[in-house]
PDB file of N, CA and C in Angstrom:
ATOM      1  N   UNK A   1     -65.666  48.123   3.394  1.00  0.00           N
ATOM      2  CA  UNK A   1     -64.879  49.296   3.667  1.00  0.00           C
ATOM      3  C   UNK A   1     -63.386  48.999   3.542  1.00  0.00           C
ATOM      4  N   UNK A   2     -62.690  48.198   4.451  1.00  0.00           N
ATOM      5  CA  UNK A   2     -61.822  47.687   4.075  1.00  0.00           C
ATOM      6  C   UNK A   2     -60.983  47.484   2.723  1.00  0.00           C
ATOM      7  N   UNK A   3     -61.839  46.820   1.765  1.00  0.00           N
ATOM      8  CA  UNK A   3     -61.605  46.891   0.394  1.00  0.00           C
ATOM      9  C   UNK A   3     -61.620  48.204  -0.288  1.00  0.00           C
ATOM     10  N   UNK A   4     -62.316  48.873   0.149  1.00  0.00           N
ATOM     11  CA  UNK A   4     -61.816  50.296  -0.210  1.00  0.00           C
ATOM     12  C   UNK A   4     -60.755  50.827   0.060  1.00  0.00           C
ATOM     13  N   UNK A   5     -60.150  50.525   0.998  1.00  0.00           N
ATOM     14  CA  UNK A   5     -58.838  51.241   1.868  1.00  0.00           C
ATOM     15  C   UNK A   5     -57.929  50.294   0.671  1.00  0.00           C
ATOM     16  N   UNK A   6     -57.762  48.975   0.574  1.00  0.00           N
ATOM     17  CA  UNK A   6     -57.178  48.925  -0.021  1.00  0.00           C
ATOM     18  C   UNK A   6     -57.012  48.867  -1.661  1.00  0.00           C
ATOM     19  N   UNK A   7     -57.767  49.055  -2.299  1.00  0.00           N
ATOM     20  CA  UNK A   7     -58.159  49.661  -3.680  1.00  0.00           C
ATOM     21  C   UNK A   7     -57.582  50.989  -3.456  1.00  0.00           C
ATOM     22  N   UNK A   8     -57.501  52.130  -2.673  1.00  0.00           N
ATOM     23  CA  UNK A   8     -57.038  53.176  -2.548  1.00  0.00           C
ATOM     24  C   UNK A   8     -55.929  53.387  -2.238  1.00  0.00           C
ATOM     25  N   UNK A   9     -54.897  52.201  -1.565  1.00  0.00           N
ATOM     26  CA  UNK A   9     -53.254  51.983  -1.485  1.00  0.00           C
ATOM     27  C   UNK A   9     -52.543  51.836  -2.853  1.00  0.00           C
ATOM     28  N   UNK A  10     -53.629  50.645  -4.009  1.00  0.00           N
ATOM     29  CA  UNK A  10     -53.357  50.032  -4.564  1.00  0.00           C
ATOM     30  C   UNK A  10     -53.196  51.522  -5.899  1.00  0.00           C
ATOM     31  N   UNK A  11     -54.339  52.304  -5.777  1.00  0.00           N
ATOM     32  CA  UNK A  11     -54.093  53.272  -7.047  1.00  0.00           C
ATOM     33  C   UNK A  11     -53.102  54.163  -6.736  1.00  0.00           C
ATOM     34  N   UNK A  12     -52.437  54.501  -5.683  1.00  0.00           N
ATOM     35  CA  UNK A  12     -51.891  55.726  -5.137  1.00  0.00           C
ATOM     36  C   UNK A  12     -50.109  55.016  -5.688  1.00  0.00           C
ATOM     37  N   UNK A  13     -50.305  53.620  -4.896  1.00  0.00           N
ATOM     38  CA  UNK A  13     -49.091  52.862  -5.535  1.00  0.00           C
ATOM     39  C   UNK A  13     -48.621  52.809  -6.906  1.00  0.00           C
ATOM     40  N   UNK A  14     -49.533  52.588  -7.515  1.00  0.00           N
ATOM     41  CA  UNK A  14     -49.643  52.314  -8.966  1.00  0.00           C
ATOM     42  C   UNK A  14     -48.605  53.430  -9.805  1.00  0.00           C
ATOM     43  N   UNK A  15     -47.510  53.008 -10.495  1.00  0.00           N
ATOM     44  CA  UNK A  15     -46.634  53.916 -10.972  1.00  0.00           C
ATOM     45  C   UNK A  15     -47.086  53.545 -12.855  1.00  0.00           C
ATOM     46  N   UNK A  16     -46.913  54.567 -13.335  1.00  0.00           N
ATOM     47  CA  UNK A  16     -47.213  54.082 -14.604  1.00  0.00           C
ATOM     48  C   UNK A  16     -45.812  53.382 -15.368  1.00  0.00           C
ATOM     49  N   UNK A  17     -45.454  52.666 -16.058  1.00  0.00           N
ATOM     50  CA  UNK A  17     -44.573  51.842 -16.993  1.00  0.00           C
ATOM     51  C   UNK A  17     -43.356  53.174 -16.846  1.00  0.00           C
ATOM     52  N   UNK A  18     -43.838  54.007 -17.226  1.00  0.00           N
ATOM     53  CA  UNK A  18     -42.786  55.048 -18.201  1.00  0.00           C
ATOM     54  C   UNK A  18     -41.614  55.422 -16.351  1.00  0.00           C
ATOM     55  N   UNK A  19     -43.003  55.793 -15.641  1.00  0.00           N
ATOM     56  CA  UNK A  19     -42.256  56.321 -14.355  1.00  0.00           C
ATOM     57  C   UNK A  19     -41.572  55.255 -13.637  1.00  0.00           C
ATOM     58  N   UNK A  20     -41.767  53.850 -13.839  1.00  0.00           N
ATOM     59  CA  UNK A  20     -40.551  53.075 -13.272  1.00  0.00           C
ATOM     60  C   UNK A  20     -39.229  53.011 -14.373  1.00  0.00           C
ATOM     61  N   UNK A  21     -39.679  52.858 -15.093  1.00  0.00           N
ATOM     62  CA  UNK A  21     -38.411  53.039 -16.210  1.00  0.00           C
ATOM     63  C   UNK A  21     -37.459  54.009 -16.591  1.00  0.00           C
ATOM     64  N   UNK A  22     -38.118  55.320 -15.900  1.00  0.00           N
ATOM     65  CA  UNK A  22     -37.513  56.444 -15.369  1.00  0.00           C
ATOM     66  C   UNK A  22     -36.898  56.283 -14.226  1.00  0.00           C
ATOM     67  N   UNK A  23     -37.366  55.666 -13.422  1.00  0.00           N
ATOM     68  CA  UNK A  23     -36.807  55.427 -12.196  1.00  0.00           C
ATOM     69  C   UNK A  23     -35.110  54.446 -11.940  1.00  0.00           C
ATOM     70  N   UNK A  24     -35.492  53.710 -12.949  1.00  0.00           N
ATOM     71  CA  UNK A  24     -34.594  52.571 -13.004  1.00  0.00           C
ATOM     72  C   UNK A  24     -33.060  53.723 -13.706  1.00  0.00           C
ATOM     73  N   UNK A  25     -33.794  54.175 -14.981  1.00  0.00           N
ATOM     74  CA  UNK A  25     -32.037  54.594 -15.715  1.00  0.00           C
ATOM     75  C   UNK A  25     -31.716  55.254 -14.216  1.00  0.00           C
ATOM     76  N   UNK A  26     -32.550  56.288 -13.569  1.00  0.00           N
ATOM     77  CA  UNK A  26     -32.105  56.849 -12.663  1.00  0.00           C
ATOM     78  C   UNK A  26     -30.685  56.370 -11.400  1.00  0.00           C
ATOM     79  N   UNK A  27     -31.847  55.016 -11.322  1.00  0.00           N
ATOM     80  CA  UNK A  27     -30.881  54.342 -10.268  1.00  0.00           C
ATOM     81  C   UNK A  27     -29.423  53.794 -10.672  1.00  0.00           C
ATOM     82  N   UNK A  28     -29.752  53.470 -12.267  1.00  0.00           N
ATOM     83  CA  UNK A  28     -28.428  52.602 -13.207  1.00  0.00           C
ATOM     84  C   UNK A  28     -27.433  54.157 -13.438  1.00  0.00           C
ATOM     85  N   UNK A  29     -28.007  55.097 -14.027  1.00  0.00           N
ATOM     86  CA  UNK A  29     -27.019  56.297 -13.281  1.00  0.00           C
ATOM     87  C   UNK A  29     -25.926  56.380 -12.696  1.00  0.00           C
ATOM     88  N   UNK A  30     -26.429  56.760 -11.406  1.00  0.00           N
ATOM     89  CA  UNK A  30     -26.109  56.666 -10.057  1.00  0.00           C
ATOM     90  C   UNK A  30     -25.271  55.167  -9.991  1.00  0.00           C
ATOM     91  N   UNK A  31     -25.624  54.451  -9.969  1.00  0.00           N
ATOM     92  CA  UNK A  31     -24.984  53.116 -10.195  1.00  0.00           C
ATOM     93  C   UNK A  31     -23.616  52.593 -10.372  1.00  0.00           C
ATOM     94  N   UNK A  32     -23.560  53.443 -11.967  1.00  0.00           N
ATOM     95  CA  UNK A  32     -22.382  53.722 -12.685  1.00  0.00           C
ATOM     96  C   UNK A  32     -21.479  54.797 -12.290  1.00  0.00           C
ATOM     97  N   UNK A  33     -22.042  55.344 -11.717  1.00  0.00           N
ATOM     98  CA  UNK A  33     -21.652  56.950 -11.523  1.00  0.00           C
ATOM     99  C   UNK A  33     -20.059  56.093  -9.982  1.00  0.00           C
ATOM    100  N   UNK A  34     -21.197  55.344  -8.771  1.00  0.00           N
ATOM    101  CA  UNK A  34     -20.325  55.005  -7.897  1.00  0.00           C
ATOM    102  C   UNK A  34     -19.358  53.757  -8.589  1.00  0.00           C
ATOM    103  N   UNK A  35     -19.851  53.289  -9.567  1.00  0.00           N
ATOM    104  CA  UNK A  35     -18.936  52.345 -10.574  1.00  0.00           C
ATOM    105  C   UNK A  35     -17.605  52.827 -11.023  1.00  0.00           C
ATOM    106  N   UNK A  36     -17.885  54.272 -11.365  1.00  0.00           N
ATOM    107  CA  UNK A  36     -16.726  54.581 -11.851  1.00  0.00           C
ATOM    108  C   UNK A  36     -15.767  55.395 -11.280  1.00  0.00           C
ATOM    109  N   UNK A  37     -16.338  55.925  -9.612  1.00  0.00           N
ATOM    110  CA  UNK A  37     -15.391  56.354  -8.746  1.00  0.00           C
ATOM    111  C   UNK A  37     -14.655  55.070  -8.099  1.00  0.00           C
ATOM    112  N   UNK A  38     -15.488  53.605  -7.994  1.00  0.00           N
ATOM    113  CA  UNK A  38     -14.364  52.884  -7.183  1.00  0.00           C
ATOM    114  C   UNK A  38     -13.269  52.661  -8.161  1.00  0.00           C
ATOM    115  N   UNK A  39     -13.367  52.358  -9.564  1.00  0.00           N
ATOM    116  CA  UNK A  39     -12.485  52.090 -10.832  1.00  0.00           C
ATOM    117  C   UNK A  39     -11.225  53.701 -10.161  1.00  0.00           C
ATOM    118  N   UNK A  40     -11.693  54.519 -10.147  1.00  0.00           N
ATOM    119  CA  UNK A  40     -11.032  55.246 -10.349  1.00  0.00           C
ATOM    120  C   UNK A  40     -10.213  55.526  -9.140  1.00  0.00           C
ATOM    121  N   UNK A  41     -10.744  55.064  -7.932  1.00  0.00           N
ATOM    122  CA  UNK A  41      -9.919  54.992  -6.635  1.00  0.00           C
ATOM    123  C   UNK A  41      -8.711  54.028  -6.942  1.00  0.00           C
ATOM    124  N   UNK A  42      -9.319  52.923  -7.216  1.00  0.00           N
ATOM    125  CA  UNK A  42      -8.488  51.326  -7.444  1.00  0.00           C
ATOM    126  C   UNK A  42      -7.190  51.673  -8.038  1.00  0.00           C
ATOM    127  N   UNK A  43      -7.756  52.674  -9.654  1.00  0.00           N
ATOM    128  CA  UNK A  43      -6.499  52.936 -10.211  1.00  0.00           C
ATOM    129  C   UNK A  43      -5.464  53.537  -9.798  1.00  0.00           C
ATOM    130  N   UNK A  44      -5.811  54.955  -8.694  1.00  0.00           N
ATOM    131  CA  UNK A  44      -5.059  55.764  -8.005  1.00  0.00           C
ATOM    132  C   UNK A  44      -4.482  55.036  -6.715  1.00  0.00           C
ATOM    133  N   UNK A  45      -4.729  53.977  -6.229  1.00  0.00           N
ATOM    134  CA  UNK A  45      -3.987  53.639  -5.151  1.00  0.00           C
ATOM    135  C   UNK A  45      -3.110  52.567  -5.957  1.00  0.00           C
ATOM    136  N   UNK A  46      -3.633  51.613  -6.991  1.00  0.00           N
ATOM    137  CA  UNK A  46      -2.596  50.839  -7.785  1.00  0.00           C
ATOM    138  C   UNK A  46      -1.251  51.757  -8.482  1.00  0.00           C
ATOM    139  N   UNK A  47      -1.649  52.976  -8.566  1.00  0.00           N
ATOM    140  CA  UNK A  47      -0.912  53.529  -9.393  1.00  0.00           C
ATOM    141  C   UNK A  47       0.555  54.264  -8.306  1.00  0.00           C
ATOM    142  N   UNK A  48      -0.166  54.237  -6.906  1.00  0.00           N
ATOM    143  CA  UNK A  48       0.681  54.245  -6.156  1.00  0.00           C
ATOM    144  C   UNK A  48       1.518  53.387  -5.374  1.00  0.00           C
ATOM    145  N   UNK A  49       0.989  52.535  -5.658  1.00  0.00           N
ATOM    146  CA  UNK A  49       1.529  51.114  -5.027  1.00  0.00           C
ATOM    147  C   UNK A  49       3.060  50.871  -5.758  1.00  0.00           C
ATOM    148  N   UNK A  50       2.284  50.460  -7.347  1.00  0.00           N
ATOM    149  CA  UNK A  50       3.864  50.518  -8.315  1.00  0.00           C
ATOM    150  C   UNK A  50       4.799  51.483  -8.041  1.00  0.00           C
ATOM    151  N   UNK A  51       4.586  52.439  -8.081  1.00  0.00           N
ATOM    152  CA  UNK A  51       5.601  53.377  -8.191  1.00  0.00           C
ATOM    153  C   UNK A  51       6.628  53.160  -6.906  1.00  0.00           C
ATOM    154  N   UNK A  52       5.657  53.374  -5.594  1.00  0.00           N
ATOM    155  CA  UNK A  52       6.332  52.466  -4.559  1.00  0.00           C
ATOM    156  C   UNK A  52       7.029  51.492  -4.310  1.00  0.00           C
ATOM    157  N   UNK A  53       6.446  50.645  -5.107  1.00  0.00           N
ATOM    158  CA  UNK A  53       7.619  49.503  -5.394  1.00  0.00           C
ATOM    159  C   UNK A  53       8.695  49.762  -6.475  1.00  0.00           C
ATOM    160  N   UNK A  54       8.840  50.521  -7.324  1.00  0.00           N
ATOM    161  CA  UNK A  54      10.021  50.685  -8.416  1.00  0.00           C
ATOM    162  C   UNK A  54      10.793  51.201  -7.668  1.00  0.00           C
ATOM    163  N   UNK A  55      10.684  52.327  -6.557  1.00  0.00           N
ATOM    164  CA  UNK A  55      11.111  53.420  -6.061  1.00  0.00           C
ATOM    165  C   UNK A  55      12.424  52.089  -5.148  1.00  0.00           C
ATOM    166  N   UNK A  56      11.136  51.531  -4.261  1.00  0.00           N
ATOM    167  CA  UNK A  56      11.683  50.205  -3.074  1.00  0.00           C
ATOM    168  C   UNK A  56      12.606  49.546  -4.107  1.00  0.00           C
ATOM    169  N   UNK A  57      12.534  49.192  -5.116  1.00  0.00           N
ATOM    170  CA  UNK A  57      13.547  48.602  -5.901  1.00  0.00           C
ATOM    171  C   UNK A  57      14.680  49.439  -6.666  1.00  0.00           C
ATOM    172  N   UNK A  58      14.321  50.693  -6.669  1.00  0.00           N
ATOM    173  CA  UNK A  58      15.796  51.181  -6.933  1.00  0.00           C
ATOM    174  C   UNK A  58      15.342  51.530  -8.768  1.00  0.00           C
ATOM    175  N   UNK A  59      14.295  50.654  -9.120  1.00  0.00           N
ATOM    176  CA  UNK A  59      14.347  50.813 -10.892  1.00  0.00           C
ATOM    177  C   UNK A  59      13.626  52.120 -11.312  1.00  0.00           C
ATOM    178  N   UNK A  60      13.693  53.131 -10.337  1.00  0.00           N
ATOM    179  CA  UNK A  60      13.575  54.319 -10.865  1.00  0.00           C
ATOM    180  C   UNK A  60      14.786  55.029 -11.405  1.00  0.00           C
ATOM    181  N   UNK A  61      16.250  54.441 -10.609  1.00  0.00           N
ATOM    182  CA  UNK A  61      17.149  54.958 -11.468  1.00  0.00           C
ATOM    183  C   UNK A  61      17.899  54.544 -12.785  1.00  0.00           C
ATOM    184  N   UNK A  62      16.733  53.435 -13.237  1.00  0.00           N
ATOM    185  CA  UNK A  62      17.015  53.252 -14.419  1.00  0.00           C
ATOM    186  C   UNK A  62      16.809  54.053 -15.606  1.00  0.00           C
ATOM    187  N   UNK A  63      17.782  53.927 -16.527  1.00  0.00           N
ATOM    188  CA  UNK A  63      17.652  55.373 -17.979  1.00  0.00           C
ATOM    189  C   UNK A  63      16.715  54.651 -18.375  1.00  0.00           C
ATOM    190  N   UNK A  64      16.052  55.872 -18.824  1.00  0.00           N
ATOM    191  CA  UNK A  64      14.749  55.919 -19.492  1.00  0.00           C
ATOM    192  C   UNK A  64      14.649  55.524 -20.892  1.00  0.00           C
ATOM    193  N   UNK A  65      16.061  55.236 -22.010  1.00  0.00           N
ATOM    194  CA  UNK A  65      15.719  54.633 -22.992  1.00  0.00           C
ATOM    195  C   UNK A  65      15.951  52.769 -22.781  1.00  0.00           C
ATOM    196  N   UNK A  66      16.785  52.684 -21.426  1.00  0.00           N
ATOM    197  CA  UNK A  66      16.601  51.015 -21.277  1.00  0.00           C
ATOM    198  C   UNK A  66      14.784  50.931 -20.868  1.00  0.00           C
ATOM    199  N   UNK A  67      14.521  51.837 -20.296  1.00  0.00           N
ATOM    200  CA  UNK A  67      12.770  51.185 -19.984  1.00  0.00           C
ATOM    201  C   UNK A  67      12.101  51.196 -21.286  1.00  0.00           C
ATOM    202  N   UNK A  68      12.320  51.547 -21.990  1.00  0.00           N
ATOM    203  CA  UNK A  68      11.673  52.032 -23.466  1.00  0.00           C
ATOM    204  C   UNK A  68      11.881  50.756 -23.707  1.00  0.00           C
ATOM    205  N   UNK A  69      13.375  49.861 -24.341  1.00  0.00           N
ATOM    206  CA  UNK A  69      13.465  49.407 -24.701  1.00  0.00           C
ATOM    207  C   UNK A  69      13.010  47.923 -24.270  1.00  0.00           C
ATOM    208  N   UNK A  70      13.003  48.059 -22.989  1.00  0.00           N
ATOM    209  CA  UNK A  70      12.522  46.739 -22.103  1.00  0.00           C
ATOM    210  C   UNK A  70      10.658  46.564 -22.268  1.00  0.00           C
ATOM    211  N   UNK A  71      10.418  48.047 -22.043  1.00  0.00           N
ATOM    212  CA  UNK A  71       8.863  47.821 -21.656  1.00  0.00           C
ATOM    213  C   UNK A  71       8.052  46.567 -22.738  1.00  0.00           C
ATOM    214  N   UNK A  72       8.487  47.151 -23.605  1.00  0.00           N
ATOM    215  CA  UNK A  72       7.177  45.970 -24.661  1.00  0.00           C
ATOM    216  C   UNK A  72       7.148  44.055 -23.975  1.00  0.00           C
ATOM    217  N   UNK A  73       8.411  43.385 -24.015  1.00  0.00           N
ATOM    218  CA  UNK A  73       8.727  42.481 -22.913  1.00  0.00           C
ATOM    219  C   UNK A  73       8.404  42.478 -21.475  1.00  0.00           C
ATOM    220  N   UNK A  74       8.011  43.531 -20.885  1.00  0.00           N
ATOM    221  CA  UNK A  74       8.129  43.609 -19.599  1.00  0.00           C
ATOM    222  C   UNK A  74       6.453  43.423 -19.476  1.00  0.00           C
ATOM    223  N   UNK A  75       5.684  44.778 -20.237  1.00  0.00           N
ATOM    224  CA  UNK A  75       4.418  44.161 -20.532  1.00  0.00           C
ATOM    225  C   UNK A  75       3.706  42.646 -20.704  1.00  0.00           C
ATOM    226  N   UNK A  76       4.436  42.662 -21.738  1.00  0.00           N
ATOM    227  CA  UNK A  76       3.948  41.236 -22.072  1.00  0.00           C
ATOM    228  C   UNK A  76       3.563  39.879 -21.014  1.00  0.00           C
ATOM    229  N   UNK A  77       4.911  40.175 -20.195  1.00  0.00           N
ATOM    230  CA  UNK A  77       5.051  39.022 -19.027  1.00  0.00           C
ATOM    231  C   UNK A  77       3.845  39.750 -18.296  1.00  0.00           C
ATOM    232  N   UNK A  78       3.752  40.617 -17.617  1.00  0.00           N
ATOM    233  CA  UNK A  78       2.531  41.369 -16.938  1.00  0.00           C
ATOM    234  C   UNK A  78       1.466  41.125 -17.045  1.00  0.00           C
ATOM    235  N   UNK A  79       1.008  41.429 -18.612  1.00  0.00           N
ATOM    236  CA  UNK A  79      -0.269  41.318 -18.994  1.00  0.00           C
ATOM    237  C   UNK A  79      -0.474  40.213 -19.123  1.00  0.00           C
ATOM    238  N   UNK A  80       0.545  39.292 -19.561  1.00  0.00           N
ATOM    239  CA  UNK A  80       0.126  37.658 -19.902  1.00  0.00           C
ATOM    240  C   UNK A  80      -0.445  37.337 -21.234  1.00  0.00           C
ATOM    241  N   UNK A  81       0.319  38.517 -22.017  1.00  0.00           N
ATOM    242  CA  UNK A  81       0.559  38.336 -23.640  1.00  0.00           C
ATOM    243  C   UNK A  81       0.895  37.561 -24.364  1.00  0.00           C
TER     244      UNK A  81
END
C-alpha cells in the first residue's frame, strides 16, 4: 500500500520536460526583469551622486564649450582609456 501512495506522489510530481522549461524562461524573466530595475536604480542614484559632486565643486559653473572641449580627456582618465 505504501508503495502505492508513493507511486502516486511520484506521477502527480512528475512535470513533463517542456513544463519545466517553461518554468525556468519564466523564472529567467522575472530574473532579468529585477536585473534590470537594480541597473537602473544604481544608475539613477550614481547619476545623482555626480552631479552632487560637480555642483559641491563649483564645476557646474563651468562654460559649456570648455567641458566640450575637456570631456574626451576627462573621460579617458575615468574610464581608464
Amino acid at each position: 500500500m505504501s508503495q502505492d501512495k508513493t507511486q502516486e506522489k511520484t506521477q502527480r510530481k512528475a512535470k513533463t520536460l517542456e513544463d519545466e522549461i517553461a518554468t525556468a524562461r519564466e523564472k529567467l524573466k522575472l530574473l532579468e526583469e529585477k536585473q534590470r530595475e537594480q541597473k537602473k536604480k544604481w544608475r539613477d542614484k550614481n547619476q545623482k551622486a555626480v552631479l552632487e559632486l560637480i555642483r559641491s565643486e563649483k564645476l557646474d559653473l563651468v562654460d559649456f564649450e570648455k567641458w566640450k572641449a575637456t570631456l574626451p580627456q576627462l573621460k579617458s582618465l575615468l574610464m581608464g582609456n
